[in-house]
Protein backbone atom coordinates (compact mmCIF):
# COMPACT_ATOMS: atom_id res chain seq x y z
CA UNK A 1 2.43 3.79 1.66
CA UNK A 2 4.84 3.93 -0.96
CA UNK A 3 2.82 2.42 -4.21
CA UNK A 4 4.31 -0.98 -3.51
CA UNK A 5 2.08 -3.88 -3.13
CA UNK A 6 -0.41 -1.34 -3.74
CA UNK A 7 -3.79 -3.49 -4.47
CA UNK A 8 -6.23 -0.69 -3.20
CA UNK A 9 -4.36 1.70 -5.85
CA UNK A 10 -3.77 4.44 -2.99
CA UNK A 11 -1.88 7.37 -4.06
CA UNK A 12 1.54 6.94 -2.28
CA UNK A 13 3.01 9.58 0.55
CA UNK A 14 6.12 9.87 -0.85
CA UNK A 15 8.92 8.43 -3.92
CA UNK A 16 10.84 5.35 -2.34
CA UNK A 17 13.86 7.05 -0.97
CA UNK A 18 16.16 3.88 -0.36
CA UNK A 19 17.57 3.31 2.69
CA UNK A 20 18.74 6.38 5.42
CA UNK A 21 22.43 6.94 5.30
CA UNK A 22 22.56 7.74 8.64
CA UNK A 23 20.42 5.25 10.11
CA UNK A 24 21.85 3.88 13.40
CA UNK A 25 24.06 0.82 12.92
CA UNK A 26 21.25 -1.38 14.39
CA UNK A 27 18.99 -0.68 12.01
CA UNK A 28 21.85 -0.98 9.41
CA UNK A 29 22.50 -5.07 11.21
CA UNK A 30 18.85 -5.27 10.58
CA UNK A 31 18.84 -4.43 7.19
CA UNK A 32 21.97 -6.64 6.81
CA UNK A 33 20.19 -9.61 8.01
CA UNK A 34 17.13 -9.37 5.07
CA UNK A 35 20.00 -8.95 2.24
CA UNK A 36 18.68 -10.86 -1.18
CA UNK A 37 15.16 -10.97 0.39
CA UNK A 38 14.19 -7.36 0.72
CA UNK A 39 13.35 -4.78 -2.22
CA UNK A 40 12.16 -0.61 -1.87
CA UNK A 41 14.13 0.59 1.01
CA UNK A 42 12.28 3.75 2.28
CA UNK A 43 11.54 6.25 5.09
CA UNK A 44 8.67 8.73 6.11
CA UNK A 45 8.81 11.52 8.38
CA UNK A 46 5.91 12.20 10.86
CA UNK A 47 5.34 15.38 8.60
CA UNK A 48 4.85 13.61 5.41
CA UNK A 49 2.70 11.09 7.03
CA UNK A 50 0.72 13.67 9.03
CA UNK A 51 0.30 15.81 5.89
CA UNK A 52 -1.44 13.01 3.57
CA UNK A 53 -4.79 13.60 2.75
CA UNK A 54 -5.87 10.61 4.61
CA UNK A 55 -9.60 11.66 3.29
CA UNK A 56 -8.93 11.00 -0.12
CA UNK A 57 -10.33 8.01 -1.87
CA UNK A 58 -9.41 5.57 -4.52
CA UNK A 59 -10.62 2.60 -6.57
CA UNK A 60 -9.58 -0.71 -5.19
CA UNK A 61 -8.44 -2.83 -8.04
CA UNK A 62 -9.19 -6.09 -5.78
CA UNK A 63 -12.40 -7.23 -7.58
CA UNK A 64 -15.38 -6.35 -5.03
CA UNK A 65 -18.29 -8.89 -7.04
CA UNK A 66 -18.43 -10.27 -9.81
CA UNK A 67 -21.75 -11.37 -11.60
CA UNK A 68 -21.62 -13.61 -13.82
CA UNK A 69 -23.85 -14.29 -17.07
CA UNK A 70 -22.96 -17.93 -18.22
CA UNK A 71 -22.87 -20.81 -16.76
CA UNK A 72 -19.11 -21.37 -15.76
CA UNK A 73 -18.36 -20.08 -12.63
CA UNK A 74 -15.18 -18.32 -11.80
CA UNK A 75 -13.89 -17.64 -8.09
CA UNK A 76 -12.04 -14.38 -7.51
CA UNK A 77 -8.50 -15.56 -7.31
CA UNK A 78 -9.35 -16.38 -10.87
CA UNK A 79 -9.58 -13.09 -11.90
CA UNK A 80 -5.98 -11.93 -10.36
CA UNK A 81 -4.96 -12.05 -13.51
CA UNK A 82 -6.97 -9.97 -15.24
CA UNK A 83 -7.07 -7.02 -12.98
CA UNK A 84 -3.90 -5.20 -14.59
CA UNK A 85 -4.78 -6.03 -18.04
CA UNK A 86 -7.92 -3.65 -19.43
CA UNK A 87 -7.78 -5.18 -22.39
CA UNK A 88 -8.55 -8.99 -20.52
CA UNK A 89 -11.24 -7.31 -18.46
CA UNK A 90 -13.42 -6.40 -21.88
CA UNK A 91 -13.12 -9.93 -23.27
CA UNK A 92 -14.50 -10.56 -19.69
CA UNK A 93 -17.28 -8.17 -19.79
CA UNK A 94 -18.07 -9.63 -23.60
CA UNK A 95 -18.85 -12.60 -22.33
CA UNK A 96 -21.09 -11.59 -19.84
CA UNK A 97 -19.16 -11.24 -17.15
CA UNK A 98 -19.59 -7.94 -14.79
CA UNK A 99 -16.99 -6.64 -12.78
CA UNK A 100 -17.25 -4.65 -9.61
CA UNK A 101 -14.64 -2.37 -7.75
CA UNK A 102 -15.22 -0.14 -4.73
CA UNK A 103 -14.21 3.17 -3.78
CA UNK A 104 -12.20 3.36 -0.34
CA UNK A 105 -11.08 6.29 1.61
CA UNK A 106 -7.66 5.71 2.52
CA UNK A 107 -8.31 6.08 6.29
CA UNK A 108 -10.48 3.55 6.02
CA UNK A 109 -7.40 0.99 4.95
CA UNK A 110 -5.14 2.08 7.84
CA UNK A 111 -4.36 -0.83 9.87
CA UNK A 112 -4.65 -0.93 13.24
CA UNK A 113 -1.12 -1.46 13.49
CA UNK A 114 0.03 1.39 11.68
CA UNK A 115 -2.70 3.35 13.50
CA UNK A 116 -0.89 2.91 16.91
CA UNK A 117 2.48 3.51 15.18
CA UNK A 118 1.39 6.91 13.59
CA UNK A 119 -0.14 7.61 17.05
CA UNK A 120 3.20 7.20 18.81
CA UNK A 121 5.30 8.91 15.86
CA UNK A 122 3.14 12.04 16.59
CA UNK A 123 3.37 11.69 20.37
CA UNK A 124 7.18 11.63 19.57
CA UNK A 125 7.45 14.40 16.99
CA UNK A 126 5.49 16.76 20.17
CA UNK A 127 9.65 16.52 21.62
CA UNK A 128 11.23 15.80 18.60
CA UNK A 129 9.65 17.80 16.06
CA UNK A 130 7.40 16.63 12.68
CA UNK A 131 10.83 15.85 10.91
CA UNK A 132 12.81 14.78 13.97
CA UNK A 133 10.62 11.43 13.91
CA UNK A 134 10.51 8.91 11.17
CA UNK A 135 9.72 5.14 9.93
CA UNK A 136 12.51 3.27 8.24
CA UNK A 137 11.02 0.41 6.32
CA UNK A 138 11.04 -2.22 3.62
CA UNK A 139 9.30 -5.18 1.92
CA UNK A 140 10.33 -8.92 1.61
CA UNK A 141 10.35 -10.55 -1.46
């Protein structure tokens, strides 16, 4: 949601906002407790999360196929490393080797999960209002 871990290369909802200063102290103990292993402390409203364009697509960098021309064959966690590097993937393709990546629509990648939590964030913002309800979250490392 916010460009972190971001494999499928989806546009994010908002900048990283670091962590609410006025965030009840629970969630403040919480975030206590995951000192030195957590990173990008953030928060959405139900308004920014509602207003995404949940329709738009992007191109997964996760390799979809690969075909390949020689006769060494590579498995896919092989290529991990070459997925951020252009320059890699054109040796690659020199060699024979053809890379694939899809095209998603980012409803398509929307957990379950998260679906039921955006469901009850907008059942919440109907009494609270769209920026009277929001997610607090971060990542581990």
């Amino acid at each position: 949601m916010q460009g972190v871990r971001n494999s499928v290369n989806a546009p994010p909802i908002s900048k990283l906002k670091g962590f609410p200063s006025d965030a009840s102290m629970m969630l403040f103990l919480e975030k206590k407790k995951w000192e030195g292993n957590a990173h990008s402390f953030s928060w959405l409203t139900w308004k920014e999360i509602s207003k995404y364009d949940w329709n738009q697509t992007s191109i997964d960098r996760r390799v979809s196929e690969i075909e390949i021309a020689t006769e060494k064959e590579l498995s896919k966690s092989a290529w991990a490393n070459y997925l951020e590097n252009p320059a890699e993937l054109e040796k690659m393709e020199e060699k024979g080797i053809k890379i694939e990546y899809k095209r998603r629509i980012m409803k398509e990648l929307i957990p379950s999960t998260y679906q039921k939590l955006f469901d009850k964030m907008k059942e919440l913002a109907e009494v609270y209002g769209e920026e009277g309800v929001r997610i607090v979250f971060w990542f581990d490392n």
